[in-house]
C-alpha atoms as a PDB file:
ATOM      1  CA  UNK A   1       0.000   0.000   0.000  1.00  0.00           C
ATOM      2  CA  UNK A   2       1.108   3.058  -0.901  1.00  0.00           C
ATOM      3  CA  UNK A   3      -0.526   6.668   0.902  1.00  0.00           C
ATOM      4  CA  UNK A   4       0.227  10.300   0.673  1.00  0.00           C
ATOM      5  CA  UNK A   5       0.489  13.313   3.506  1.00  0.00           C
ATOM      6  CA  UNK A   6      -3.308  12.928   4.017  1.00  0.00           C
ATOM      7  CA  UNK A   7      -2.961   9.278   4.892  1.00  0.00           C
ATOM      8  CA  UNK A   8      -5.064   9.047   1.529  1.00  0.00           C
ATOM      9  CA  UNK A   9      -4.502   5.529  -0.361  1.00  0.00           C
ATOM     10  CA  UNK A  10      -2.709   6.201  -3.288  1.00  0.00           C
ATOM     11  CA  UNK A  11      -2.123   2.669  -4.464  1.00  0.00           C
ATOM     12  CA  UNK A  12      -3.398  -0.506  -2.410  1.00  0.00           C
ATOM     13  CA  UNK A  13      -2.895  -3.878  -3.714  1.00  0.00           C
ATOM     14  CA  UNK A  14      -1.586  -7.470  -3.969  1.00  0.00           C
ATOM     15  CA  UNK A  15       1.481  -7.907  -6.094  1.00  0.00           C
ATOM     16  CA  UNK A  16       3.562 -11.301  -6.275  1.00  0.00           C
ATOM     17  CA  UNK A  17       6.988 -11.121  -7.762  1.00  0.00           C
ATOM     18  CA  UNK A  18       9.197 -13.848  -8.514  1.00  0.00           C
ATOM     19  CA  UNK A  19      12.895 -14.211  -7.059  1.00  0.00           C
ATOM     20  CA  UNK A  20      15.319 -11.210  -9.491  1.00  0.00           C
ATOM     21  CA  UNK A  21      12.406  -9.242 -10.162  1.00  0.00           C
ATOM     22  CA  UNK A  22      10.903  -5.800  -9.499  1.00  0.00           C
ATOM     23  CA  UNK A  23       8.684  -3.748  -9.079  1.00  0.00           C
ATOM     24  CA  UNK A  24       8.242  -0.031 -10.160  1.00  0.00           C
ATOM     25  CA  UNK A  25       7.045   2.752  -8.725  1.00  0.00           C
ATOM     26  CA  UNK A  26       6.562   6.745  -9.329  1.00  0.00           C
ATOM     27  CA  UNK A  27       6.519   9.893  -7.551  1.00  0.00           C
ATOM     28  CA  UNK A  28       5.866  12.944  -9.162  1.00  0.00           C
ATOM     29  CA  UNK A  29       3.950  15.223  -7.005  1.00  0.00           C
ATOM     30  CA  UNK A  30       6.194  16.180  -3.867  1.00  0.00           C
ATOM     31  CA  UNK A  31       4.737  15.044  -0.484  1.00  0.00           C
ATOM     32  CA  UNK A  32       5.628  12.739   1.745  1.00  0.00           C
ATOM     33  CA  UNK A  33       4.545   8.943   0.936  1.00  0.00           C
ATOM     34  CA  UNK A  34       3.943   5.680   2.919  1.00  0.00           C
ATOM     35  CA  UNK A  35       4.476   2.367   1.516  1.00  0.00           C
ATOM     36  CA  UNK A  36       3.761  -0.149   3.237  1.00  0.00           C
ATOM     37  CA  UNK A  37       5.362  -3.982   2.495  1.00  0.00           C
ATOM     38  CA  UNK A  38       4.641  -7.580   3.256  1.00  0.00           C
ATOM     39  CA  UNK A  39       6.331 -10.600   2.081  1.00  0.00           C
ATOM     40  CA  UNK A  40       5.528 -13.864   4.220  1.00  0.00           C
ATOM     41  CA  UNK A  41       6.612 -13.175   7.860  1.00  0.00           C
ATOM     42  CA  UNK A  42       8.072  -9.902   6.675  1.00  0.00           C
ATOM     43  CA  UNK A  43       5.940  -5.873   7.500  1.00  0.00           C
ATOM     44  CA  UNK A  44       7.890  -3.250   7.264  1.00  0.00           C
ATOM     45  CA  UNK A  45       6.720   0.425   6.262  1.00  0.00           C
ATOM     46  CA  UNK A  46       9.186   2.429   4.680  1.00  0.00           C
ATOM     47  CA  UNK A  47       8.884   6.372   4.427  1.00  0.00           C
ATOM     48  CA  UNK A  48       9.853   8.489   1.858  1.00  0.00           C
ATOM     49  CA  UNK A  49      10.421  12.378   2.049  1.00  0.00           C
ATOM     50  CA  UNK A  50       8.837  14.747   0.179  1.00  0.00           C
ATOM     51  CA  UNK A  51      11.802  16.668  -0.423  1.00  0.00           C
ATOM     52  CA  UNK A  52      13.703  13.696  -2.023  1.00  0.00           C
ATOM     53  CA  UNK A  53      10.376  13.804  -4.587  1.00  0.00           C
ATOM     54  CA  UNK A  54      11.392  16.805  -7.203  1.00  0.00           C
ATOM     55  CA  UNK A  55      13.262  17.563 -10.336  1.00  0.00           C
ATOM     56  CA  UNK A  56      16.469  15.872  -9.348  1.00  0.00           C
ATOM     57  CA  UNK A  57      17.720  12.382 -10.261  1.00  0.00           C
ATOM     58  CA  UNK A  58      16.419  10.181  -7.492  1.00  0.00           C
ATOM     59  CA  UNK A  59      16.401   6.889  -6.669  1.00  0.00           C
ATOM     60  CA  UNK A  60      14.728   4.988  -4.040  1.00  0.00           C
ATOM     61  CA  UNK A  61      15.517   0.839  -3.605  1.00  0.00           C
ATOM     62  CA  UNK A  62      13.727  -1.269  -1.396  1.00  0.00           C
ATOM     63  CA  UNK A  63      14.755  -4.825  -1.224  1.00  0.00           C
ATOM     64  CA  UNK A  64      13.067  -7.584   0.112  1.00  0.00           C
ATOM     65  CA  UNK A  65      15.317 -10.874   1.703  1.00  0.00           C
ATOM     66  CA  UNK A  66      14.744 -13.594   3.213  1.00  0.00           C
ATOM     67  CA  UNK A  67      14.187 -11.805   6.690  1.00  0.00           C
ATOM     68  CA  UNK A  68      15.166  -8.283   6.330  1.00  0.00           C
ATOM     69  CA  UNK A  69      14.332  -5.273   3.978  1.00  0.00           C
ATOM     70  CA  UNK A  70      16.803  -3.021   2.796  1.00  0.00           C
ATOM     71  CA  UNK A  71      16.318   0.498   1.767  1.00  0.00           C
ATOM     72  CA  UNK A  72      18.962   2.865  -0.075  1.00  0.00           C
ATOM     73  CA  UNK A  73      18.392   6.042  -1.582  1.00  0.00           C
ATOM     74  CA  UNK A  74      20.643   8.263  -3.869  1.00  0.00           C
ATOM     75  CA  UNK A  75      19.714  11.950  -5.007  1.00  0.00           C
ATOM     76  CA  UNK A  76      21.746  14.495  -6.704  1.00  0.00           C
ATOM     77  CA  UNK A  77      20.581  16.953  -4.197  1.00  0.00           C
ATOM     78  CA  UNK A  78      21.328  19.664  -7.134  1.00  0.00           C
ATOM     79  CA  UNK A  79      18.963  22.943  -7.104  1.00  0.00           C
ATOM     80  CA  UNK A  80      16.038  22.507  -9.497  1.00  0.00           C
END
């Protein structure tokens, strides 16, 4: 599940991705977003600042192991 500022649901639903795969998501509109993640015994909520959503080169990775999530981010923190 994914929700905005408002605590609005933004996207909310079921995907099931195979082992190397990915999924995809887009921020355009700067606010501060929720997504939310489960993968067997696995919740974890992950929070991403609106100020890292804006003109610059971003990046946001969230990976999914066995029993841990891992989260990286890279910007290029340059003036838009």
């Amino acid at each position: 599940m994914v929700r905005n500022t408002d605590d609005e649901a933004l996207l909310e639903t079921d995907v099931d991705l195979a082992v190397d795969s990915y999924a995809l998501l887009r921020f355009e509109v700067p606010e501060n977003y929720t997504i939310e993640l489960e993968a067997a015994s696995l919740a974890e909520v992950v929070e991403i600042d609106e100020r890292l959503v804006d003109c610059n080169a971003s990046l946001h990775s969230i990976s999914l192991r066995e029993e841990t999530l891992e989260y990286e981010w890279a910007s290029t923190l340059e003036g838009c």
